[in-house]
C-alpha atoms as a PDB file:
ATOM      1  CA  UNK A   1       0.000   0.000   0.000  1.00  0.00           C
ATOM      2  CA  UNK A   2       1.090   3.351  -0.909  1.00  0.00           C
ATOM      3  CA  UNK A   3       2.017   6.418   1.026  1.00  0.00           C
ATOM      4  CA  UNK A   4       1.330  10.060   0.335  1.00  0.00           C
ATOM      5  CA  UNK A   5       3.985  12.117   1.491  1.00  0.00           C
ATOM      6  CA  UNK A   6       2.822  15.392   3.137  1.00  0.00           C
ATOM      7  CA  UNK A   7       3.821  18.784   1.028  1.00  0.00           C
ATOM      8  CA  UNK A   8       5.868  20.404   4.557  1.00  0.00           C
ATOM      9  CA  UNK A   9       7.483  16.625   4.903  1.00  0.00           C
ATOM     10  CA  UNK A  10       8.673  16.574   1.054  1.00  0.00           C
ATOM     11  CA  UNK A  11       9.591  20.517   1.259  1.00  0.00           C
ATOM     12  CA  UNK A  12      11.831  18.876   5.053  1.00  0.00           C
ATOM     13  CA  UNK A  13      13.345  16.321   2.863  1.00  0.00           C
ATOM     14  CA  UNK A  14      14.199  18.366  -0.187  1.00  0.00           C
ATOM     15  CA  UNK A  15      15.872  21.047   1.924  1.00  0.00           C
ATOM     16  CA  UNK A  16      17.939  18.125   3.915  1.00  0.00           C
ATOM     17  CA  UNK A  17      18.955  16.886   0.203  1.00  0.00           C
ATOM     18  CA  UNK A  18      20.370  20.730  -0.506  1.00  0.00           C
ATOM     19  CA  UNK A  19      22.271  21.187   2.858  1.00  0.00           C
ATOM     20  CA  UNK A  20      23.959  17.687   2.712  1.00  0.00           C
ATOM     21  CA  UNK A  21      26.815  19.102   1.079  1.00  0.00           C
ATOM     22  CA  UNK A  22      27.392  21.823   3.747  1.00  0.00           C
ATOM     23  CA  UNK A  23      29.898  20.914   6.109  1.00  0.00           C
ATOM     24  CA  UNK A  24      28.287  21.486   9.518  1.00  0.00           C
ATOM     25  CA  UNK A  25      31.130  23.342  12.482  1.00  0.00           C
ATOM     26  CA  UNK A  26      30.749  23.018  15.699  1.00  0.00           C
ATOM     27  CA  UNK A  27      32.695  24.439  18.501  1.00  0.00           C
ATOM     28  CA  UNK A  28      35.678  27.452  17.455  1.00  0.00           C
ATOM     29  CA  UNK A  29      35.378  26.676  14.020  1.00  0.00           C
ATOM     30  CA  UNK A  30      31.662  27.835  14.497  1.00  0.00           C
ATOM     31  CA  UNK A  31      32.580  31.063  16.663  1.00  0.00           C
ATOM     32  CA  UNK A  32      34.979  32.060  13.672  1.00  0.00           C
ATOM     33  CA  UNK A  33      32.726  31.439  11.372  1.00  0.00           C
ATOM     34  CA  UNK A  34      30.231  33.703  12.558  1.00  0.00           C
ATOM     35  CA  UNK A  35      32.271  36.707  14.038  1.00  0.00           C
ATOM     36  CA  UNK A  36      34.140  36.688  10.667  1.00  0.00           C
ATOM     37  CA  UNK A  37      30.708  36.543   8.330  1.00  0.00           C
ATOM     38  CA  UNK A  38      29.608  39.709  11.101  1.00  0.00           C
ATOM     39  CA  UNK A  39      32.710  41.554  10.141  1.00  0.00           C
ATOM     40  CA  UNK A  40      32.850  41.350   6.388  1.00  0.00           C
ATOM     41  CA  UNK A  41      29.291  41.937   6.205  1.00  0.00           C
ATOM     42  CA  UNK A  42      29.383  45.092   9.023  1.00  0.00           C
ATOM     43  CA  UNK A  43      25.618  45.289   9.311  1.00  0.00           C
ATOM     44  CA  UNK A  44      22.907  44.171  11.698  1.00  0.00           C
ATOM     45  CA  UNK A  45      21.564  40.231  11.563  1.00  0.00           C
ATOM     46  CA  UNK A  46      19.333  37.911  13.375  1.00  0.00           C
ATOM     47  CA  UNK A  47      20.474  34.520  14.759  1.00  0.00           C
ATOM     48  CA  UNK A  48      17.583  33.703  11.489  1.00  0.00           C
ATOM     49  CA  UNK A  49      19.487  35.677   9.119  1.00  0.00           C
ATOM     50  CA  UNK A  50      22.708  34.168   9.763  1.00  0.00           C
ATOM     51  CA  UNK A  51      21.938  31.029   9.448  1.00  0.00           C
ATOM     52  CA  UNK A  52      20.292  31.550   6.410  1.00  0.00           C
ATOM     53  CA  UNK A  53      23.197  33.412   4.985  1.00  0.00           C
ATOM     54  CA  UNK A  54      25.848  30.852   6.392  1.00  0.00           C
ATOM     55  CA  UNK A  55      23.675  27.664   4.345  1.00  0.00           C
ATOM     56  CA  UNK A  56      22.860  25.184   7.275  1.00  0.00           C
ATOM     57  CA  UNK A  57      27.043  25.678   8.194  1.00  0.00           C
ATOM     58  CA  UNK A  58      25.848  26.523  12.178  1.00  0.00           C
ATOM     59  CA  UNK A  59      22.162  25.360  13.394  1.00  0.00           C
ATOM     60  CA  UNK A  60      19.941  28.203  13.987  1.00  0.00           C
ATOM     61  CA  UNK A  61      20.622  27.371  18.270  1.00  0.00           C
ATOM     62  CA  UNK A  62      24.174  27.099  18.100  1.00  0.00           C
ATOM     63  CA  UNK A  63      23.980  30.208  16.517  1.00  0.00           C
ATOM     64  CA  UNK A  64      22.088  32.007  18.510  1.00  0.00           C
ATOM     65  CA  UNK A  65      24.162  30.910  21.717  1.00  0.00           C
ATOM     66  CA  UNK A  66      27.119  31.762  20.283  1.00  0.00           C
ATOM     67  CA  UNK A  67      26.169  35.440  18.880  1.00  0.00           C
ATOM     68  CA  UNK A  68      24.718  35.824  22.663  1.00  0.00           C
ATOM     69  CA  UNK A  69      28.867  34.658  23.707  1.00  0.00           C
ATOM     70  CA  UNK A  70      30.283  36.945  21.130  1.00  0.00           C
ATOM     71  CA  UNK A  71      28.150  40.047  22.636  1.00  0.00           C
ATOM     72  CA  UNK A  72      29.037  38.865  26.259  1.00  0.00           C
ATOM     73  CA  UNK A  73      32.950  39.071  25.122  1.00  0.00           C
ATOM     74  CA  UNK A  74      32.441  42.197  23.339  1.00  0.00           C
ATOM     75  CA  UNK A  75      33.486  40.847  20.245  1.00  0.00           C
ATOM     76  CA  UNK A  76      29.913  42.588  18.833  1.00  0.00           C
ATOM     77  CA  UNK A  77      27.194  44.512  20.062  1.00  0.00           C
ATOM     78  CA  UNK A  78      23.697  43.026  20.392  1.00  0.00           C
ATOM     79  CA  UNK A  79      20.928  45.071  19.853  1.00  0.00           C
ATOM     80  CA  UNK A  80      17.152  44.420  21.207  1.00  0.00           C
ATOM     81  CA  UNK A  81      13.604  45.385  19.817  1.00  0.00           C
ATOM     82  CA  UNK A  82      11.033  44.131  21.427  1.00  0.00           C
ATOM     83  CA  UNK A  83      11.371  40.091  21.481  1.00  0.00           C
ATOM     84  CA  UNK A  84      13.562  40.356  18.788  1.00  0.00           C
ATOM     85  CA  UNK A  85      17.740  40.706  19.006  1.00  0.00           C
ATOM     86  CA  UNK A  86      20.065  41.710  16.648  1.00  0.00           C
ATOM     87  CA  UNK A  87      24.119  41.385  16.232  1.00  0.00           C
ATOM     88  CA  UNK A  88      26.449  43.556  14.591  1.00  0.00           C
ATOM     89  CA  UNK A  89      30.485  43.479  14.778  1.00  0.00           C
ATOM     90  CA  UNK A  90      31.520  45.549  17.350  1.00  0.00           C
ATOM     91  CA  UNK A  91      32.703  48.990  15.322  1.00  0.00           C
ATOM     92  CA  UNK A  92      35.377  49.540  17.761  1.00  0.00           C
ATOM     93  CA  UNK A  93      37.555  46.062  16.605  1.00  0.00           C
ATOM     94  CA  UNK A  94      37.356  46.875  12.825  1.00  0.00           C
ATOM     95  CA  UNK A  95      40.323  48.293  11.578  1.00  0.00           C
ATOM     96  CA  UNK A  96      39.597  51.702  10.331  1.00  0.00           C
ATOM     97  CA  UNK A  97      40.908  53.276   6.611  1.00  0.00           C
ATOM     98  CA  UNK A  98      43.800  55.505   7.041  1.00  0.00           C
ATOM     99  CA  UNK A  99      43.138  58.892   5.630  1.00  0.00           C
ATOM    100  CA  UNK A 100      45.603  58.859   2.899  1.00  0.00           C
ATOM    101  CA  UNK A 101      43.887  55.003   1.795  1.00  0.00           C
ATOM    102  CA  UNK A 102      40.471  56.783   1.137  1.00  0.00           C
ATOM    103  CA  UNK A 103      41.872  59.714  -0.693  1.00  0.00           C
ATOM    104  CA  UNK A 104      44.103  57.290  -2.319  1.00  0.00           C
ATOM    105  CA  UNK A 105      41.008  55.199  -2.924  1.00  0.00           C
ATOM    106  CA  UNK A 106      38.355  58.069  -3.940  1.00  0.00           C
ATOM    107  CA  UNK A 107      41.648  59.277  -6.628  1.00  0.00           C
ATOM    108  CA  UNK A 108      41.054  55.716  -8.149  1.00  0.00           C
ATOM    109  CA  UNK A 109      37.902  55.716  -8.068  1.00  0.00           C
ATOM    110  CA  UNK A 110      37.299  59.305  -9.943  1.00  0.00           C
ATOM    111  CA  UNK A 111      39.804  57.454 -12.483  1.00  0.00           C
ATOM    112  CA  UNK A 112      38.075  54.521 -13.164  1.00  0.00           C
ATOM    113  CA  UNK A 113      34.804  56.156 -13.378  1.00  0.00           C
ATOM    114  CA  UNK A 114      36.129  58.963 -16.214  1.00  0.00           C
ATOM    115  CA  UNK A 115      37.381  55.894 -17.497  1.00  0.00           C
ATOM    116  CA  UNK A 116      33.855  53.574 -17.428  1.00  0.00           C
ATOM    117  CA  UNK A 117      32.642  57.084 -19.094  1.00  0.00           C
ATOM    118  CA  UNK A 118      34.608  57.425 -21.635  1.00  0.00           C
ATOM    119  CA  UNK A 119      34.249  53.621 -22.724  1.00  0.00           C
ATOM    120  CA  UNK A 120      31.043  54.552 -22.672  1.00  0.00           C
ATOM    121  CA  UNK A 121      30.942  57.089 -25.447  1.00  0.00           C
ATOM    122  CA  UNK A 122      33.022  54.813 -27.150  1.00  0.00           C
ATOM    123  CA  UNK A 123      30.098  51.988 -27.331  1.00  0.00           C
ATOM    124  CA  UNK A 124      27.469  54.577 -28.238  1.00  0.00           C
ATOM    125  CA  UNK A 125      29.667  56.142 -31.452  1.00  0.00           C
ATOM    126  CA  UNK A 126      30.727  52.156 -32.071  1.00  0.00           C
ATOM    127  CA  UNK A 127      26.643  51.015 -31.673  1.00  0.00           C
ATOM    128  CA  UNK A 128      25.849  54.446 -34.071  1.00  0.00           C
ATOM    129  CA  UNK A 129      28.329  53.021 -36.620  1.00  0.00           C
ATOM    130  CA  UNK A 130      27.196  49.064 -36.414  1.00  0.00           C
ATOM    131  CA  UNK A 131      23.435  50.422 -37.194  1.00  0.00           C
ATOM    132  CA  UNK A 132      24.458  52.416 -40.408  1.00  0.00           C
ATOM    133  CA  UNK A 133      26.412  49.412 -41.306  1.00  0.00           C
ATOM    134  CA  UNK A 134      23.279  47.287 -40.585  1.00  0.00           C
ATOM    135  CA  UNK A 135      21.538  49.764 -42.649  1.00  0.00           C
ATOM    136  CA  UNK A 136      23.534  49.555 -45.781  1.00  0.00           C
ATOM    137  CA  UNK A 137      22.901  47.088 -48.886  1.00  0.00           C
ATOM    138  CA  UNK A 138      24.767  43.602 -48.686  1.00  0.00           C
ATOM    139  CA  UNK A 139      27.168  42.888 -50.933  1.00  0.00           C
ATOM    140  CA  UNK A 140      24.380  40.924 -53.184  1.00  0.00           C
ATOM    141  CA  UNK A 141      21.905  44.201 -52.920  1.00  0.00           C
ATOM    142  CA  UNK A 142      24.800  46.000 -54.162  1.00  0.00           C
ATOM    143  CA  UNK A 143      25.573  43.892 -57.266  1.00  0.00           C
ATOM    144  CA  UNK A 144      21.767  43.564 -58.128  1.00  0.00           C
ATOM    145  CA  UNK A 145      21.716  47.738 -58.218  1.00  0.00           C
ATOM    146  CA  UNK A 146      25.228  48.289 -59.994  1.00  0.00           C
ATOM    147  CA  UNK A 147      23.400  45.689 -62.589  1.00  0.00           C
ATOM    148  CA  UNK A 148      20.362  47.719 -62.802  1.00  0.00           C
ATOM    149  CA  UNK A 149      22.132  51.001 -63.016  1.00  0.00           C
ATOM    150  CA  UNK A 150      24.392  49.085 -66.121  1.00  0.00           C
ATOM    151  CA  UNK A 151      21.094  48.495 -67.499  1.00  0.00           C
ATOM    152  CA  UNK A 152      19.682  51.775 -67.535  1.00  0.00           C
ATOM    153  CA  UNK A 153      22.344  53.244 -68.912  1.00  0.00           C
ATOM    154  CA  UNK A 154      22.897  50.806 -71.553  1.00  0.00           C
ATOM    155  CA  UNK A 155      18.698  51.395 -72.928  1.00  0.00           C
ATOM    156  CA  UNK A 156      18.803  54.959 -72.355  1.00  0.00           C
ATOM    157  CA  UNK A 157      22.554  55.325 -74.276  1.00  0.00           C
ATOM    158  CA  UNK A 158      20.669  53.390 -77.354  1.00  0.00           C
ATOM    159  CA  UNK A 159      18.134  55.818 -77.067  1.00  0.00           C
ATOM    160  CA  UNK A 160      21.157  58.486 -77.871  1.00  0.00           C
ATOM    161  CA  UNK A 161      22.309  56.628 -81.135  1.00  0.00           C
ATOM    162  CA  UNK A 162      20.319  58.263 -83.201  1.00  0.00           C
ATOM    163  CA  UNK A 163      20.315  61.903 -82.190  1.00  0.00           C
ATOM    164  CA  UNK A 164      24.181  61.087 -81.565  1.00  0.00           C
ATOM    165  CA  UNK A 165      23.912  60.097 -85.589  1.00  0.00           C
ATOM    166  CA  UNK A 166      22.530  63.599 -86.760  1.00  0.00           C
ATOM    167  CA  UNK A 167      19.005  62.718 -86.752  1.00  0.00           C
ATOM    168  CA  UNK A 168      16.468  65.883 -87.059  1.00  0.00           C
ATOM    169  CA  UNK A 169      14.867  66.227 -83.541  1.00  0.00           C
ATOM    170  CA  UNK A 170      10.992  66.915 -83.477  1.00  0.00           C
ATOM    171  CA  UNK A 171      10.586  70.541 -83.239  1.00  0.00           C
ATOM    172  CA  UNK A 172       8.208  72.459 -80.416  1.00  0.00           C
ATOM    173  CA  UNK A 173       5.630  72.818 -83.026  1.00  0.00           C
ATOM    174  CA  UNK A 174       5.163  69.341 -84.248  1.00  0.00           C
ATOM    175  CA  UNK A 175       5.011  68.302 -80.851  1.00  0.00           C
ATOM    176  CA  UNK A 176       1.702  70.608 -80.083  1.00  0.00           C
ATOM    177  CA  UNK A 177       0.790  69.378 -83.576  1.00  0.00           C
ATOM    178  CA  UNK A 178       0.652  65.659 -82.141  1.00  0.00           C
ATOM    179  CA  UNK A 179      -0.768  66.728 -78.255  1.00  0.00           C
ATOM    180  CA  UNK A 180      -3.353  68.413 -80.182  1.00  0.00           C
ATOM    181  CA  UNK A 181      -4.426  65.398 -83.115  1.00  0.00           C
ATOM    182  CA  UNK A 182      -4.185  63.238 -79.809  1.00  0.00           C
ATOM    183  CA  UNK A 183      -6.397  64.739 -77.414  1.00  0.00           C
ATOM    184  CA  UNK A 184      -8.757  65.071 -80.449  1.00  0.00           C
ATOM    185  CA  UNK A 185      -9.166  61.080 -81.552  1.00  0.00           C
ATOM    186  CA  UNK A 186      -8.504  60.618 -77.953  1.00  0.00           C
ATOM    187  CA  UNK A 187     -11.706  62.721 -76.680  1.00  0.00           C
ATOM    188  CA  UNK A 188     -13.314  61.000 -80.248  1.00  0.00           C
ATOM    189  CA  UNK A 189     -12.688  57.608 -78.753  1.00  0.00           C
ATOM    190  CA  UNK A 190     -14.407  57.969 -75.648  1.00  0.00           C
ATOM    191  CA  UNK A 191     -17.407  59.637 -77.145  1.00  0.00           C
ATOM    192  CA  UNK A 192     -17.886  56.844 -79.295  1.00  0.00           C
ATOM    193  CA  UNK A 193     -17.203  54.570 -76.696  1.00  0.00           C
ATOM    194  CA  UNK A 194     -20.023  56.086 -74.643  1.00  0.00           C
ATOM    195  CA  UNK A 195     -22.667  56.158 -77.668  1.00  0.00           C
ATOM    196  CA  UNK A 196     -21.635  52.351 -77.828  1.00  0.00           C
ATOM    197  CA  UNK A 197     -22.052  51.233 -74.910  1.00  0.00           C
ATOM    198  CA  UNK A 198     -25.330  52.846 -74.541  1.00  0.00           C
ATOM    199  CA  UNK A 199     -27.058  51.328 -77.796  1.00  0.00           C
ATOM    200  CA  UNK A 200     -25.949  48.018 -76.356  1.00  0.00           C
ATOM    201  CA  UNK A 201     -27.087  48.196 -72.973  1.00  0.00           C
ATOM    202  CA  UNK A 202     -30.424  49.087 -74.380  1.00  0.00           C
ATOM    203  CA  UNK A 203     -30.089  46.137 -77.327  1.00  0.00           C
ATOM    204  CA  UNK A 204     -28.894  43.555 -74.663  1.00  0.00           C
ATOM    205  CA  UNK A 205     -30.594  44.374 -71.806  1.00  0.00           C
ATOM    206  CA  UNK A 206     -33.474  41.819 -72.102  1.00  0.00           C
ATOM    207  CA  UNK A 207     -31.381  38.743 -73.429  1.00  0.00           C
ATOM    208  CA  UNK A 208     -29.457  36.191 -71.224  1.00  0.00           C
ATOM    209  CA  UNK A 209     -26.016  36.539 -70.631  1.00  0.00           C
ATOM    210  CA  UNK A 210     -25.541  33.532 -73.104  1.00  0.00           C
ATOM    211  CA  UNK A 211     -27.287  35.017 -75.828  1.00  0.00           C
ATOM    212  CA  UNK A 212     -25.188  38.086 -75.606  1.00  0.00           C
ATOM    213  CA  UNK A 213     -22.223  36.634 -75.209  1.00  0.00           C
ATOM    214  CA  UNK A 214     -22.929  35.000 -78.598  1.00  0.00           C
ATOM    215  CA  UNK A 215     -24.395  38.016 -80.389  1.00  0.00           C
ATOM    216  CA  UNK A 216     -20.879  39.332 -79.434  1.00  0.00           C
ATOM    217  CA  UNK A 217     -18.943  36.768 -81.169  1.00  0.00           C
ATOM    218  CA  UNK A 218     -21.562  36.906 -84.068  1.00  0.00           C
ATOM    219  CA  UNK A 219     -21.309  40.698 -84.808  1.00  0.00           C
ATOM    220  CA  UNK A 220     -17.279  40.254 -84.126  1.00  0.00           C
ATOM    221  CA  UNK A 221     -17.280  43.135 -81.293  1.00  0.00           C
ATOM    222  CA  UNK A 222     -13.965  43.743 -79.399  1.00  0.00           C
ATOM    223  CA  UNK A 223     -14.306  45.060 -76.039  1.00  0.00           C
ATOM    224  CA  UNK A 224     -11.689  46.954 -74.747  1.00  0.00           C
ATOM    225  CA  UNK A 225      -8.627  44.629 -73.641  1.00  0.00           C
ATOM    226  CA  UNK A 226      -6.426  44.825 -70.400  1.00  0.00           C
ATOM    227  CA  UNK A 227      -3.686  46.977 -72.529  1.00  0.00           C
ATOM    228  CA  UNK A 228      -6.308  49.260 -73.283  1.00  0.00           C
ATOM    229  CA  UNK A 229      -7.826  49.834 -69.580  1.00  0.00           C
ATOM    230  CA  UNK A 230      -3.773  50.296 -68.655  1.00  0.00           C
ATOM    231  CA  UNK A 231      -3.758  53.084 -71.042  1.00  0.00           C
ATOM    232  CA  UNK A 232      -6.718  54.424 -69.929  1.00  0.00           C
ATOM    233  CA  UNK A 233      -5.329  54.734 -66.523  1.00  0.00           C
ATOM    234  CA  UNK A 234      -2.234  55.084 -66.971  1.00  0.00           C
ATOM    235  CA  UNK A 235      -0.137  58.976 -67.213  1.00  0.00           C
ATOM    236  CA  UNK A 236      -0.941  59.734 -70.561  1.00  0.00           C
ATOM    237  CA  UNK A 237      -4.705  59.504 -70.489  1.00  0.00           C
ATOM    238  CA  UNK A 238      -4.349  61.190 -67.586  1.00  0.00           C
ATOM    239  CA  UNK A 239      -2.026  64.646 -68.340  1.00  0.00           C
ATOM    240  CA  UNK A 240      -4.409  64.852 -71.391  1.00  0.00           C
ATOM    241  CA  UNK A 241      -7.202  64.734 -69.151  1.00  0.00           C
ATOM    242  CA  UNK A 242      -5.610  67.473 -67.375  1.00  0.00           C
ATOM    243  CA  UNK A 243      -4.761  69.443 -70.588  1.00  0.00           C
ATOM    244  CA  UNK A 244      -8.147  68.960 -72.136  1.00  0.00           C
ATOM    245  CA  UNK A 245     -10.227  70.432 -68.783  1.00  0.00           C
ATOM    246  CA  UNK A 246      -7.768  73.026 -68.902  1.00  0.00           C
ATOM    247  CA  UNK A 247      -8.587  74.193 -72.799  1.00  0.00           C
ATOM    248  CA  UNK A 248     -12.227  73.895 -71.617  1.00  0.00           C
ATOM    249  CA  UNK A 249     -12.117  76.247 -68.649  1.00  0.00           C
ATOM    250  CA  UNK A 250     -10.460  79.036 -70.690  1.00  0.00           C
ATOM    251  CA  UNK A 251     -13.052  78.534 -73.372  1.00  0.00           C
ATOM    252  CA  UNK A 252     -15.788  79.123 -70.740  1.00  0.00           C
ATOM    253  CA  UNK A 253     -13.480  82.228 -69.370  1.00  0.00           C
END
């Protein structure tokens, strides 16, 4: 038959597995123990505290007989509030600085700190540089662009050849000439377009999709294609757009 093993008794158990590696001292090795761990430390502890801080090394009542000893020597001061006592190394047996050590100690101090400050500019301007560098194309972003660049070039210096070759250049006027013959068929187009698509969505209306559909292939009617509805949107349908509400509003003016 099984056991179930309480949750304080497994907590006991686990705790007794940690501290079974601490060598436990007893007698003067204790006593040093403590009165040394009091001195480095130079602050105020509980027989609790001690133990705590020492691992298991002293049992919490051997330590609190011998921190009562120590304060009955005058090896340190106990302190009392309320129920509660409290040890601290007795100020009077720790060695004290000499006053050339400190300002020996505060000059290396201020020198180790302008140093710690000036390593510290160092990593910001060194972290400023490391983004940029982060920031900048890779080697393969670079080739891809001097390749595109080589292109460009290369299709805009054919475009050169011929004016390079003494070709006559289109003069101001015969460009107007053509801006003006192609917002005309342009503006034509779309009219036509319009009166179209009118007539048929009036002849189509009542007939199924189907029959349309074939009416469409009977007639041979070509609907605008994808090329044409990129035109259509794209810059050049557009500025003469732009130029042709432009030549309307000074006619009105």
């Amino acid at each position: 038959m099984s056991r179930v093993t309480s949750p304080a008794l497994l907590s006991t158990m686990t705790s007794k597995v940690k501290n079974s590696d601490v060598k436990v001292l007893k007698g003067q090795e204790a006593e040093d123990a403590i009165l040394q761990y009091l001195k480095r430390m130079n602050r105020p502890f509980g027989a609790v505290d001690v133990t705590a801080n020492l691992k298991g090394a002293v049992p919490k009542a051997t330590t609190q007989k011998i921190l009562v000893s120590l304060a009955e020597k005058g090896e340190i001061v106990q302190k009392t509030y309320g129920k509660t006592s409290f040890f601290v190394a007795n100020q009077a047996s720790i060695d004290s600085v000499p006053a050339e050590k400190l300002a020996e100690l505060e000059v290396e101090c201020k020198t180790i700190e302008e140093s710690n400050n000036a390593l510290a500019v160092e990593v910001r301007a060194i972290t400023t540089e490391l983004t940029k560098l982060k920031n900048c194309p890779t080697d393969e972003e670079l080739d891809a662009q001097i390749a595109s660049a080589k292109e460009a070039v290369a299709r805009h210096t054919e475009r050169l050849v011929p004016l390079r070759s003494g070709a006559p250049l289109i003069s101001a006027e015969e460009l107007a000439k053509v801006d003006v013959d192609w917002g005309k068929w342009h503006t034509e187009w779309i009219r036509r377009r319009k009166v179209f698509m009118t007539f048929w969505q009036l002849a189509t209306d009542s007939l199924p999709p189907q029959d349309a559909e074939t009416l469409i292939e009977d007639l041979g009617i070509e609907f605008d294609t994808t090329e044409h509805k990129a035109l259509e949107k794209g810059p050049l349908c557009a500025i003469q757009g732009t130029n042709t509400r432009s030549n309307l509003k000074r006619k009105r003016e």
